[in-house]
C-alpha atoms as a PDB file:
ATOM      1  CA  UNK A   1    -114.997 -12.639-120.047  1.00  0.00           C
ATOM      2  CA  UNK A   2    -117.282 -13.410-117.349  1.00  0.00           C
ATOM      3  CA  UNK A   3    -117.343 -12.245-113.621  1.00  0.00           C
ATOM      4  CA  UNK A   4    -117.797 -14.723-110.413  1.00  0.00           C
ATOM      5  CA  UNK A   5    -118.028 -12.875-106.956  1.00  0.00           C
ATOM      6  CA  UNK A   6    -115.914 -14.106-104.058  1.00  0.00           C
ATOM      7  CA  UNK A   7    -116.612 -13.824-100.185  1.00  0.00           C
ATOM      8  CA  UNK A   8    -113.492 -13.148 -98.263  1.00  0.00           C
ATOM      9  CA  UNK A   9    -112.851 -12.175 -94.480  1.00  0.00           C
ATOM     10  CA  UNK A  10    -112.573  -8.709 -93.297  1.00  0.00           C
ATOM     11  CA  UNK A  11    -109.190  -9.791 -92.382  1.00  0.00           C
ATOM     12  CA  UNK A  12    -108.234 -10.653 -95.652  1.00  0.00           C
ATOM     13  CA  UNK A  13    -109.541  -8.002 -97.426  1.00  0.00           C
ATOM     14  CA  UNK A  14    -107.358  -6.040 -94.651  1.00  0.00           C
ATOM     15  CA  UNK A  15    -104.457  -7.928 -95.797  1.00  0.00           C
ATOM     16  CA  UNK A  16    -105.416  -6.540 -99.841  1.00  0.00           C
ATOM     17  CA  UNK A  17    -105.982  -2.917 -98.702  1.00  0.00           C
ATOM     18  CA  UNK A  18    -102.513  -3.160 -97.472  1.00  0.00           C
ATOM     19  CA  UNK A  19    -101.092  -4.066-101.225  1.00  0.00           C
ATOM     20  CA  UNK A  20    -104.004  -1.943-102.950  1.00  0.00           C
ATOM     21  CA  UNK A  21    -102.671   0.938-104.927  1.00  0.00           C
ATOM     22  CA  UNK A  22    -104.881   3.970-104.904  1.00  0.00           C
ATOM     23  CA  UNK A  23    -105.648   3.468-108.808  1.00  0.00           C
ATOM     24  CA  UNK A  24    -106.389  -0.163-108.255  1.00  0.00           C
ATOM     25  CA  UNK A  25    -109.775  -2.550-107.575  1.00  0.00           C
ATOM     26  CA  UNK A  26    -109.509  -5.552-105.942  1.00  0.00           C
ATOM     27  CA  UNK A  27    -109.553  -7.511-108.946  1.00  0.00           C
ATOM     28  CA  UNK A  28    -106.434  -5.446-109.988  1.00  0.00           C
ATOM     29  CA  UNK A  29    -104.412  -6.170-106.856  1.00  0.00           C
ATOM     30  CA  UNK A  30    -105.300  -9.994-106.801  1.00  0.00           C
ATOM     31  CA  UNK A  31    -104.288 -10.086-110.127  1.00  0.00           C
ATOM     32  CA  UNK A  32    -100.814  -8.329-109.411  1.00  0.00           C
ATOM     33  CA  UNK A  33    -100.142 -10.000-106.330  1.00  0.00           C
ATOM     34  CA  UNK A  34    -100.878 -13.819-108.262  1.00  0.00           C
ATOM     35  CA  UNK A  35     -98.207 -12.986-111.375  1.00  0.00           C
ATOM     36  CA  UNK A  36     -96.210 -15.826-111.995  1.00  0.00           C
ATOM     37  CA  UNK A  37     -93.249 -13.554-111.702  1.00  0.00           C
ATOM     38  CA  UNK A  38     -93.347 -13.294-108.001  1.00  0.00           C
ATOM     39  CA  UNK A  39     -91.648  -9.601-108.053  1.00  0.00           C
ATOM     40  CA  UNK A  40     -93.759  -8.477-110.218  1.00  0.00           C
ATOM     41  CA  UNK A  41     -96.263  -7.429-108.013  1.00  0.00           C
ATOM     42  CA  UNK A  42     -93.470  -6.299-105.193  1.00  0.00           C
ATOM     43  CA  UNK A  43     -93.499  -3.094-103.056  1.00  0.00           C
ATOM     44  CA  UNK A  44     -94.840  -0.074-102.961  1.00  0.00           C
ATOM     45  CA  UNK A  45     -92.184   1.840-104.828  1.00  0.00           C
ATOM     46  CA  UNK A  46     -92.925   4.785-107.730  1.00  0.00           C
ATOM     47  CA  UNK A  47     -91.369   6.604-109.665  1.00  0.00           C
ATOM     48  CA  UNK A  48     -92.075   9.702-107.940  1.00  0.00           C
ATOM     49  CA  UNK A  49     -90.421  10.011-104.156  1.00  0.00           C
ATOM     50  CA  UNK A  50     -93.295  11.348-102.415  1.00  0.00           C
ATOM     51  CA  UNK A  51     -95.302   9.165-103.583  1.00  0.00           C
ATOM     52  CA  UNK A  52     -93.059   6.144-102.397  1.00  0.00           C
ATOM     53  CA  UNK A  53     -92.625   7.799 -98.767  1.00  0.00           C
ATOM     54  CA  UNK A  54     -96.317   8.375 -98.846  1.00  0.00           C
ATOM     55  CA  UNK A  55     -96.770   4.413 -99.335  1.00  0.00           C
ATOM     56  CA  UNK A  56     -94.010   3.256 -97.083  1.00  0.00           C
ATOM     57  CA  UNK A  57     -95.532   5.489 -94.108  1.00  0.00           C
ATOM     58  CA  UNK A  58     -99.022   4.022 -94.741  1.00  0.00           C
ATOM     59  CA  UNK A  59     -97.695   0.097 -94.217  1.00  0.00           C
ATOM     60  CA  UNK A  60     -95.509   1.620 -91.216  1.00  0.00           C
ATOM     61  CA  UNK A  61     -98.883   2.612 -89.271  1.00  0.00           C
ATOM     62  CA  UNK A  62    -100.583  -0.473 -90.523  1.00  0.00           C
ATOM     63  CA  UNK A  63     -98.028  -2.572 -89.174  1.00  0.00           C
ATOM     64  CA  UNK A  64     -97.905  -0.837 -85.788  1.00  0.00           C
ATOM     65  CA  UNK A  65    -101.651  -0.584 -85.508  1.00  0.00           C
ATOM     66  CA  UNK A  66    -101.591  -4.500 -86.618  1.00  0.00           C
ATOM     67  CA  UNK A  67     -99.398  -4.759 -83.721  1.00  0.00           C
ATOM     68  CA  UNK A  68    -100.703  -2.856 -80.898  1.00  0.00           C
ATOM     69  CA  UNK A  69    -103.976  -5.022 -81.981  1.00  0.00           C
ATOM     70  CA  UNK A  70    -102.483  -7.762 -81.483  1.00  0.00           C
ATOM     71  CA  UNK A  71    -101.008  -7.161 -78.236  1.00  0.00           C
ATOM     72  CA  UNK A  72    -103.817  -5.495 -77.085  1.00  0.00           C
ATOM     73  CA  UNK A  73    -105.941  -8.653 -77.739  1.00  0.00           C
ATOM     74  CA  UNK A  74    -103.617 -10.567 -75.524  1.00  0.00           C
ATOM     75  CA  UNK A  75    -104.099  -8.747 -72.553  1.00  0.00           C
END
């Protein structure tokens, strides 16, 4: 199989480090994310608890950081 690079915006490779697993490359998550079984690639959830509450508190502070951004940028 061959390999084709792709230019995307630093907001949308924001967007994929937000999804990106720590054992993952890009390639990984776009793959995962672009399953034709649309839950297949859903959540952050693991097996192991910390490792869940570890993942849910790193989209928490990327969602309020996203936020305050935003708001921020209004002003």
């Amino acid at each position: 199989m061959g390999s084709t690079s792709i230019r995307v915006s630093d907001e949308t490779k924001d967007r994929l480090d937000l999804f990106k697993r720590e054992d993952e490359s890009y390639e990984d998550v776009i793959l995962r994310l672009t399953e034709r079984d649309k839950w297949t690639g859903f959540g952050v959830l693991s097996d192991a608890a910390a490792d869940t509450d570890e993942g849910m508190d790193n989209i928490r502070e990327e969602l309020r950081t996203g936020t305050t951004d935003d708001i921020e940028g209004q002003q």
